[in-house]
Protein backbone atom coordinates (compact mmCIF):
# COMPACT_ATOMS: atom_id res chain seq x y z
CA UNK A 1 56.31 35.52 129.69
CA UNK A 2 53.29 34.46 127.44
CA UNK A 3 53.72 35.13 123.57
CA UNK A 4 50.47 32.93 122.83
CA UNK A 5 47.87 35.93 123.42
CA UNK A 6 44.96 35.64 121.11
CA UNK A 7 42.76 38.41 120.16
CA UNK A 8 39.78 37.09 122.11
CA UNK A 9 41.68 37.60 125.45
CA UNK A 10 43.39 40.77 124.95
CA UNK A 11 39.89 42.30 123.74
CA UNK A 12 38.60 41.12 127.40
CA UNK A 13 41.03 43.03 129.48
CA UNK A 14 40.03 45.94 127.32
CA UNK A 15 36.39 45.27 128.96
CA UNK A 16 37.56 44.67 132.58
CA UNK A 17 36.90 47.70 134.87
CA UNK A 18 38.62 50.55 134.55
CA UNK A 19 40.11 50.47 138.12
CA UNK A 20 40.38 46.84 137.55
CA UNK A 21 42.37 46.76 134.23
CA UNK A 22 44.89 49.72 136.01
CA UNK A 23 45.42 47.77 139.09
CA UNK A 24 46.40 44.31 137.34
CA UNK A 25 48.64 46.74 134.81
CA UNK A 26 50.59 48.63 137.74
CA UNK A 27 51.42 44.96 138.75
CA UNK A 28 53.11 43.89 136.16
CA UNK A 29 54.50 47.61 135.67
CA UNK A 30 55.73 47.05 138.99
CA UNK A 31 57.10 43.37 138.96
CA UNK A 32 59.80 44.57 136.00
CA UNK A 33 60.33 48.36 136.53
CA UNK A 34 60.70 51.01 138.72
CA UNK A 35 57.52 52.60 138.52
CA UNK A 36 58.52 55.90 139.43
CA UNK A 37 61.01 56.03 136.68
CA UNK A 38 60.60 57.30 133.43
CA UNK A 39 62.77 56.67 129.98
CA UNK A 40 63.94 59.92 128.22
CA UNK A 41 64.19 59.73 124.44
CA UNK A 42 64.39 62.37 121.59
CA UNK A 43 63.67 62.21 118.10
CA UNK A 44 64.73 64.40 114.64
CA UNK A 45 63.85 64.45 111.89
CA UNK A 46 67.30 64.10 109.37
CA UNK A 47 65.23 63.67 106.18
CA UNK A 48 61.72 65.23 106.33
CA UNK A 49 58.97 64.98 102.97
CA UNK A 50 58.68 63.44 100.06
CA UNK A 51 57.53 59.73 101.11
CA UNK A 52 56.20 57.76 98.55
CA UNK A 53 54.12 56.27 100.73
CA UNK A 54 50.54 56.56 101.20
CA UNK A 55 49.96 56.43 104.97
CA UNK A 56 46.60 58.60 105.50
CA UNK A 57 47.82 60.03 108.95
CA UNK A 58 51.27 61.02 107.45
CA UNK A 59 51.83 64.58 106.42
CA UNK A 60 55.03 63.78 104.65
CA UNK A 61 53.37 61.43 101.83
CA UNK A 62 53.68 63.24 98.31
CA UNK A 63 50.21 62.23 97.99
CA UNK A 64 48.85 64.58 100.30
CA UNK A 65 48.81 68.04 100.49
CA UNK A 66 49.79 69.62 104.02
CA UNK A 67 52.09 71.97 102.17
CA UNK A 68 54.93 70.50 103.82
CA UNK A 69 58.17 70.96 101.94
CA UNK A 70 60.27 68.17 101.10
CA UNK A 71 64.19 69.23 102.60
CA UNK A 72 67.10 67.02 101.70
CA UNK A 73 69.39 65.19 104.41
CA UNK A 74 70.62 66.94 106.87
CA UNK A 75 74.29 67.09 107.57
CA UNK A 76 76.23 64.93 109.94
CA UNK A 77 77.50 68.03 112.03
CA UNK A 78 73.65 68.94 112.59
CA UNK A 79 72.81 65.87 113.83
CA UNK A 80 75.47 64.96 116.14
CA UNK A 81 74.74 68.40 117.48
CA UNK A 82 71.32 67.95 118.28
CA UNK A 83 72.21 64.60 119.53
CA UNK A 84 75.05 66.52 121.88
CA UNK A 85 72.11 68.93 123.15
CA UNK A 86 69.36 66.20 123.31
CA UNK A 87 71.89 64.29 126.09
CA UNK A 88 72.40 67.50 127.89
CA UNK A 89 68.62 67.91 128.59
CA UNK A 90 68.82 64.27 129.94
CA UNK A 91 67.44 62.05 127.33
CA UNK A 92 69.24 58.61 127.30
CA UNK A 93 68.50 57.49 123.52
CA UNK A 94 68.54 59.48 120.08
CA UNK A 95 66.44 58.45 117.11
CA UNK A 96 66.67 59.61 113.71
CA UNK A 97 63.88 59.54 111.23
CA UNK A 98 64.33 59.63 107.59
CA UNK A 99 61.17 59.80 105.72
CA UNK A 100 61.86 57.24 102.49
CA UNK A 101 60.48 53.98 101.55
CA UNK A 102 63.88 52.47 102.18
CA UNK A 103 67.87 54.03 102.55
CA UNK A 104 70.03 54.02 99.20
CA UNK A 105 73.00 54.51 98.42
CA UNK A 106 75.23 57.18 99.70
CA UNK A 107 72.45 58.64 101.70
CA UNK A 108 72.51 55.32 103.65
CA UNK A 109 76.31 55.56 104.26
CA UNK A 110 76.00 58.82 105.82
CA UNK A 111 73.20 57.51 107.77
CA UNK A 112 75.77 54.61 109.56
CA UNK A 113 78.71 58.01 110.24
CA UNK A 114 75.73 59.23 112.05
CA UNK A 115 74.82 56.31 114.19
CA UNK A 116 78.86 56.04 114.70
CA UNK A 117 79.30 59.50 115.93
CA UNK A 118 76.05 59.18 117.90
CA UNK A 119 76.80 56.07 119.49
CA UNK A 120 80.31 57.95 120.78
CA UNK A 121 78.74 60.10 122.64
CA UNK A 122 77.14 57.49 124.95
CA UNK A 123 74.08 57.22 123.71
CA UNK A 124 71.86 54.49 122.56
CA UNK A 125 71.04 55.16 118.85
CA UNK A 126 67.34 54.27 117.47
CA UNK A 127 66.74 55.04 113.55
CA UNK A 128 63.26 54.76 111.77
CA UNK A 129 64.24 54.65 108.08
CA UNK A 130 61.74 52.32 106.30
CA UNK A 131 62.13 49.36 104.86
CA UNK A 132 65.50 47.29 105.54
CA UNK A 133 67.13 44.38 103.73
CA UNK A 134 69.04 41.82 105.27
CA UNK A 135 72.47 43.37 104.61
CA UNK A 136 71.03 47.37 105.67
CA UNK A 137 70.11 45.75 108.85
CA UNK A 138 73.41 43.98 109.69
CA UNK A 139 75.43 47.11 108.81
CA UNK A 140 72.99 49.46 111.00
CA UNK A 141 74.36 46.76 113.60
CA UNK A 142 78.07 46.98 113.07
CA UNK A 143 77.47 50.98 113.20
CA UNK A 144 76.18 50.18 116.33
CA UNK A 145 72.68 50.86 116.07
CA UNK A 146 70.81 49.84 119.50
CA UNK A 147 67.04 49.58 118.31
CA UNK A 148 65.25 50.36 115.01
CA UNK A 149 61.86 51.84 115.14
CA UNK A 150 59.60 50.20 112.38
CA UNK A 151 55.75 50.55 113.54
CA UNK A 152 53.00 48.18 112.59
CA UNK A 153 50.88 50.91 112.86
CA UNK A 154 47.11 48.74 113.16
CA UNK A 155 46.40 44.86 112.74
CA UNK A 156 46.26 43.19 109.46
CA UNK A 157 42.33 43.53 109.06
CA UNK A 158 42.15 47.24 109.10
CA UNK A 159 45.36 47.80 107.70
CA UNK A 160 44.28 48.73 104.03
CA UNK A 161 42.40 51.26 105.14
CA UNK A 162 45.61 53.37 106.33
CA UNK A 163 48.08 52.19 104.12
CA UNK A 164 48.17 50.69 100.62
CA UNK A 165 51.51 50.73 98.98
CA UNK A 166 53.16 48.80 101.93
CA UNK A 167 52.06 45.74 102.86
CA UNK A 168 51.72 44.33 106.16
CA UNK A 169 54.27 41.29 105.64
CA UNK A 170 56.75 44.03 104.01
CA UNK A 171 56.91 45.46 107.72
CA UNK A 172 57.16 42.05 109.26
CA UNK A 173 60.08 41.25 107.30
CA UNK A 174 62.26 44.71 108.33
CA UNK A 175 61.49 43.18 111.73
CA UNK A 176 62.95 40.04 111.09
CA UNK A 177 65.49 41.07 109.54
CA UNK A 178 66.23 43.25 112.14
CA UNK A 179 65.94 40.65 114.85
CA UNK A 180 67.97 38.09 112.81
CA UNK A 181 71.26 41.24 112.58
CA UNK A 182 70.78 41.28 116.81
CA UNK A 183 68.95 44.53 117.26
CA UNK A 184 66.32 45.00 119.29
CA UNK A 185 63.20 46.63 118.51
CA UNK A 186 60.92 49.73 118.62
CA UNK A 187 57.66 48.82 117.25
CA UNK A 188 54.24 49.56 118.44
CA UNK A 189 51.09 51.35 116.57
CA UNK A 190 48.62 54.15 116.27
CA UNK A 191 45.35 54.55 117.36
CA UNK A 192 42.51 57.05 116.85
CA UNK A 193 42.50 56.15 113.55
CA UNK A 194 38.92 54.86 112.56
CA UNK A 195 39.95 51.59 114.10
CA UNK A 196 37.44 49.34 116.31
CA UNK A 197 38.69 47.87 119.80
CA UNK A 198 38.55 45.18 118.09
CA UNK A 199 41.62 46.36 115.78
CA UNK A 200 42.84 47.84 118.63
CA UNK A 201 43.33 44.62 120.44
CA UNK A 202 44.69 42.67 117.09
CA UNK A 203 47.69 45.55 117.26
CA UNK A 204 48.27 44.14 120.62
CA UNK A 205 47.94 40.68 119.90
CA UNK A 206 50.35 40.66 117.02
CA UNK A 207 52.86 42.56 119.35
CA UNK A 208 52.51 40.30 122.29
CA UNK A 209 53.10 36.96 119.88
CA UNK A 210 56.31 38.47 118.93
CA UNK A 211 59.39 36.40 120.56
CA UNK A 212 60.83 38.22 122.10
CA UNK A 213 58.63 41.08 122.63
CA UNK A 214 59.31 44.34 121.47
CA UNK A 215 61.85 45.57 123.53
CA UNK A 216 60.45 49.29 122.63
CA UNK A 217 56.48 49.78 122.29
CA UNK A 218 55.40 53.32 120.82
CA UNK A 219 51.74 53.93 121.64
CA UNK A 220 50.88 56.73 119.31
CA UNK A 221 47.46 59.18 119.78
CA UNK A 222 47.03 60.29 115.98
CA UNK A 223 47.36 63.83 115.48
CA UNK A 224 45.21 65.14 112.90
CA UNK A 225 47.12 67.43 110.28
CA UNK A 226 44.88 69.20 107.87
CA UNK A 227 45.15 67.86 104.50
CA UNK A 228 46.20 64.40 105.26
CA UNK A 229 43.01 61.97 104.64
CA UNK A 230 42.58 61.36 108.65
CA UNK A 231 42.21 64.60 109.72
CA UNK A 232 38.60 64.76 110.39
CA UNK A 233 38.70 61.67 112.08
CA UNK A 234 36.44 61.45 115.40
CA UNK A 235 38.47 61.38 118.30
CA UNK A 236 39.11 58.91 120.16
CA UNK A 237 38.03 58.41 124.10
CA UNK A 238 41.03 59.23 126.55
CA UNK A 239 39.90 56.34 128.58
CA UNK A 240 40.10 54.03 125.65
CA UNK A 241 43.59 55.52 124.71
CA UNK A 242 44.71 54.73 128.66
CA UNK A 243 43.35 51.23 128.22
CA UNK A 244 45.51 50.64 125.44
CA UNK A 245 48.37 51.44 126.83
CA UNK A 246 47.25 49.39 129.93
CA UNK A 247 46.47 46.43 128.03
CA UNK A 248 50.01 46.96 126.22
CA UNK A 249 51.96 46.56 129.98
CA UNK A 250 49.75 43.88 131.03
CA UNK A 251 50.43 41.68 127.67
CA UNK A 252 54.30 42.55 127.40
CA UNK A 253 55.17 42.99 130.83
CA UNK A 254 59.16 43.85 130.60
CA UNK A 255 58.67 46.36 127.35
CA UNK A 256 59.00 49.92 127.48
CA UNK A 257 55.60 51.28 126.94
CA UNK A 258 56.09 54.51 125.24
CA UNK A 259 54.06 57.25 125.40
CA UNK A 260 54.44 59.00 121.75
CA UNK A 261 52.83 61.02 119.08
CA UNK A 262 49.69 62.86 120.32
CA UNK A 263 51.21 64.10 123.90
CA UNK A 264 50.70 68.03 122.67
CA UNK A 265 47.38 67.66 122.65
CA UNK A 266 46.96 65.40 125.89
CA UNK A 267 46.15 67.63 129.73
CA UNK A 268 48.47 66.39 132.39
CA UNK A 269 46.08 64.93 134.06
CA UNK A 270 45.88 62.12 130.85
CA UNK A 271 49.57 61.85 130.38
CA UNK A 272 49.37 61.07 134.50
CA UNK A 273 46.82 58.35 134.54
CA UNK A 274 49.15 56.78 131.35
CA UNK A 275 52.03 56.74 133.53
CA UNK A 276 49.55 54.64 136.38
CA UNK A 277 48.70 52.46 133.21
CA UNK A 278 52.28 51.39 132.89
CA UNK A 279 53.95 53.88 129.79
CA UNK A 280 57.38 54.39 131.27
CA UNK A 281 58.62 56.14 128.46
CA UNK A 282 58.21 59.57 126.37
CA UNK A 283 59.69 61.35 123.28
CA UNK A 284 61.50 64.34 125.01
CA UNK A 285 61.83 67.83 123.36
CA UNK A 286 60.07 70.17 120.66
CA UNK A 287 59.18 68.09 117.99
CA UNK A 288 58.20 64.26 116.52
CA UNK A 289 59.44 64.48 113.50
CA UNK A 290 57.23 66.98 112.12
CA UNK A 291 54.47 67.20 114.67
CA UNK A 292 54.21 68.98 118.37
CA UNK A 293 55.30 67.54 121.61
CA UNK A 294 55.87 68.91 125.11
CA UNK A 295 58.75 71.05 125.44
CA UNK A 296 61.32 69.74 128.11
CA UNK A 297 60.41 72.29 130.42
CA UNK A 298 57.15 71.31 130.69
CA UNK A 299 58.10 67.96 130.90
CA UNK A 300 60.55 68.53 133.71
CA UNK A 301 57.63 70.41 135.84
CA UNK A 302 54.94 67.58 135.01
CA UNK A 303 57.80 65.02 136.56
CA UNK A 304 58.17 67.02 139.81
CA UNK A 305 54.67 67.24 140.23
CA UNK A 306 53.85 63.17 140.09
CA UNK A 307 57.30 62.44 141.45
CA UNK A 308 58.79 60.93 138.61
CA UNK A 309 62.35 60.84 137.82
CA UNK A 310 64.40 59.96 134.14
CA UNK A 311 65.90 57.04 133.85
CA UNK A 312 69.74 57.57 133.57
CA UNK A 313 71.62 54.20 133.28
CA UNK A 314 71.85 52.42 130.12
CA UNK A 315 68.75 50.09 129.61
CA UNK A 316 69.72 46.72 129.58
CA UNK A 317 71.68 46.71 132.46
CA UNK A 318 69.74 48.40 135.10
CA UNK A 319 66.00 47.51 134.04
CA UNK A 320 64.84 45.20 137.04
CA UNK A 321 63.99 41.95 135.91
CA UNK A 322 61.70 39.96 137.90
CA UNK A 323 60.40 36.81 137.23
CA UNK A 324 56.64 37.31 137.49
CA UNK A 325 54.01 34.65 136.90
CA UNK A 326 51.27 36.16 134.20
């Protein structure tokens, strides 16, 4: 498994032929997964508005104005209900989302009861909650957090265009500290966002040079929410958006590719040829965090059409691992 990719290369499989670049990606798709198998996960939203952030795609910043209203925590019972209902529609892992530059205090207590209770049900637990310390991280562990969702969102050159009151080493340091409490990881990008191919491939390159790899990688379409400041932002080429996630499988070959933010807006026929490029996972229900997504019916009917079926075992014992030469 290669963790040495440099920009250069991964910018050349962006430019191989379309067919080309889809064939060598259902290889490697195929040489580590089932590749008629798809992994179910939901996400809510337990603390929605407010961010300090600045993130220009983010409709929860308080320095835009989408007219979203800020709502406090929600309660435990909520949560572990939705969790309950989000299992009964078949999705194997639950996610929370908190929107906050980092947990405090006795909202980050009631944050680890949550991942307890979710974790009983059988579940593995993923929480996106900002910035971590050493100690948040280890104690997310002992709660028995699986993975932890913190995004790189873009590579380090275009970065300050999207974001300005986080910096890029501030993210690579939740992941360390992450890595270093024995979590694994959910962490991928968006795109759609102004970037070049060029940016597109440094996402991937700083990715693929991570060791291990992310375990989770969230490919995200940007959905444009009026009043944020990317919401006239020219859209991006579905082709270029399927190449991304191909050049994601090809570059971090035993990863779950996930297919993420952006799938309301995306025909079938897209979401399909993402599936050929190797994303062998979705977010599963109404809502990501606070934009659109499928419903599971939909879902459910897309599936039966191409064949697919959810993945149902827990992931790190039944994910077929292959040694494949690169």
């Amino acid at each position: 498994m290669r963790h040495d990719w440099t920009v250069d290369e991964i910018e050349k499989l962006f430019e191989l032929p379309f067919n080309d670049l889809l064939f060598k990606a259902q290889q490697c798709h195929r040489a580590h997964f089932d590749a008629n198998t798809v992994q179910l996960s939901t996400l809510l939203s337990i603390k929605t508005g407010g961010c300090p952030e600045d993130c220009k795609y983010c409709p929860q910043s308080v320095h835009h104005g989408t007219g979203l209203e800020r709502e406090l925590l929600m309660k435990k019972e909520e949560v572990v209900a939705a969790a309950r209902r989000a299992r009964e529609k078949g999705a194997t892992r639950f996610c929370i989302g908190a929107a906050w530059r980092e947990p405090k205090g006795r909202a980050f207590e009631l944050v680890l009861d949550m991942v307890r209770e979710i974790k009983a049900m059988g579940l593995e637990v993923c929480a996106t909650l900002g910035m971590l310390d050493a100690d948040q991280a280890q104690r997310l562990k002992e709660a028995g957090l699986d993975y932890y969702n913190h995004n790189l969102d873009t590579d380090p050159e275009f970065y300050g265009e999207i974001i300005t009151t986080r910096t890029y080493e501030d993210r690579l340091n939740t992941l360390r500290h992450v890595r270093d409490a024995g979590m694994s990881i959910c962490c991928g990008g968006i795109v759609g966002m102004g970037e070049s191919r060029r940016h597109r491939a440094g996402l991937i390159a700083q990715l693929a040079r991570m060791q291990p790899h992310p375990e989770s990688v969230p490919i995200n379409m940007l959905v444009k929410v009026p009043g944020t400041p990317l919401a006239a932002a020219d859209e991006l080429d579905a082709f270029e958006f399927v190449r991304t996630i191909a050049v994601a499988r090809i570059t971090m070959p035993a990863s779950w590719v996930r297919l993420s933010a952006g799938r309301e807006q995306m025909s079938e026929e897209l979401q399909a040829l993402c599936f050929l490029a190797g994303a062998n996972s979705i977010f599963y229900g109404e809502k990501l965090l606070t934009t659109g997504n499928p419903e599971a019916d939909r879902d459910r009917r897309l599936f039966e059409r191409l064949g697919l079926q959810p993945y149902r075992e827990p992931t790190p014992s039944s994910r077929r691992m292959v040694n494949a030469v690169d």
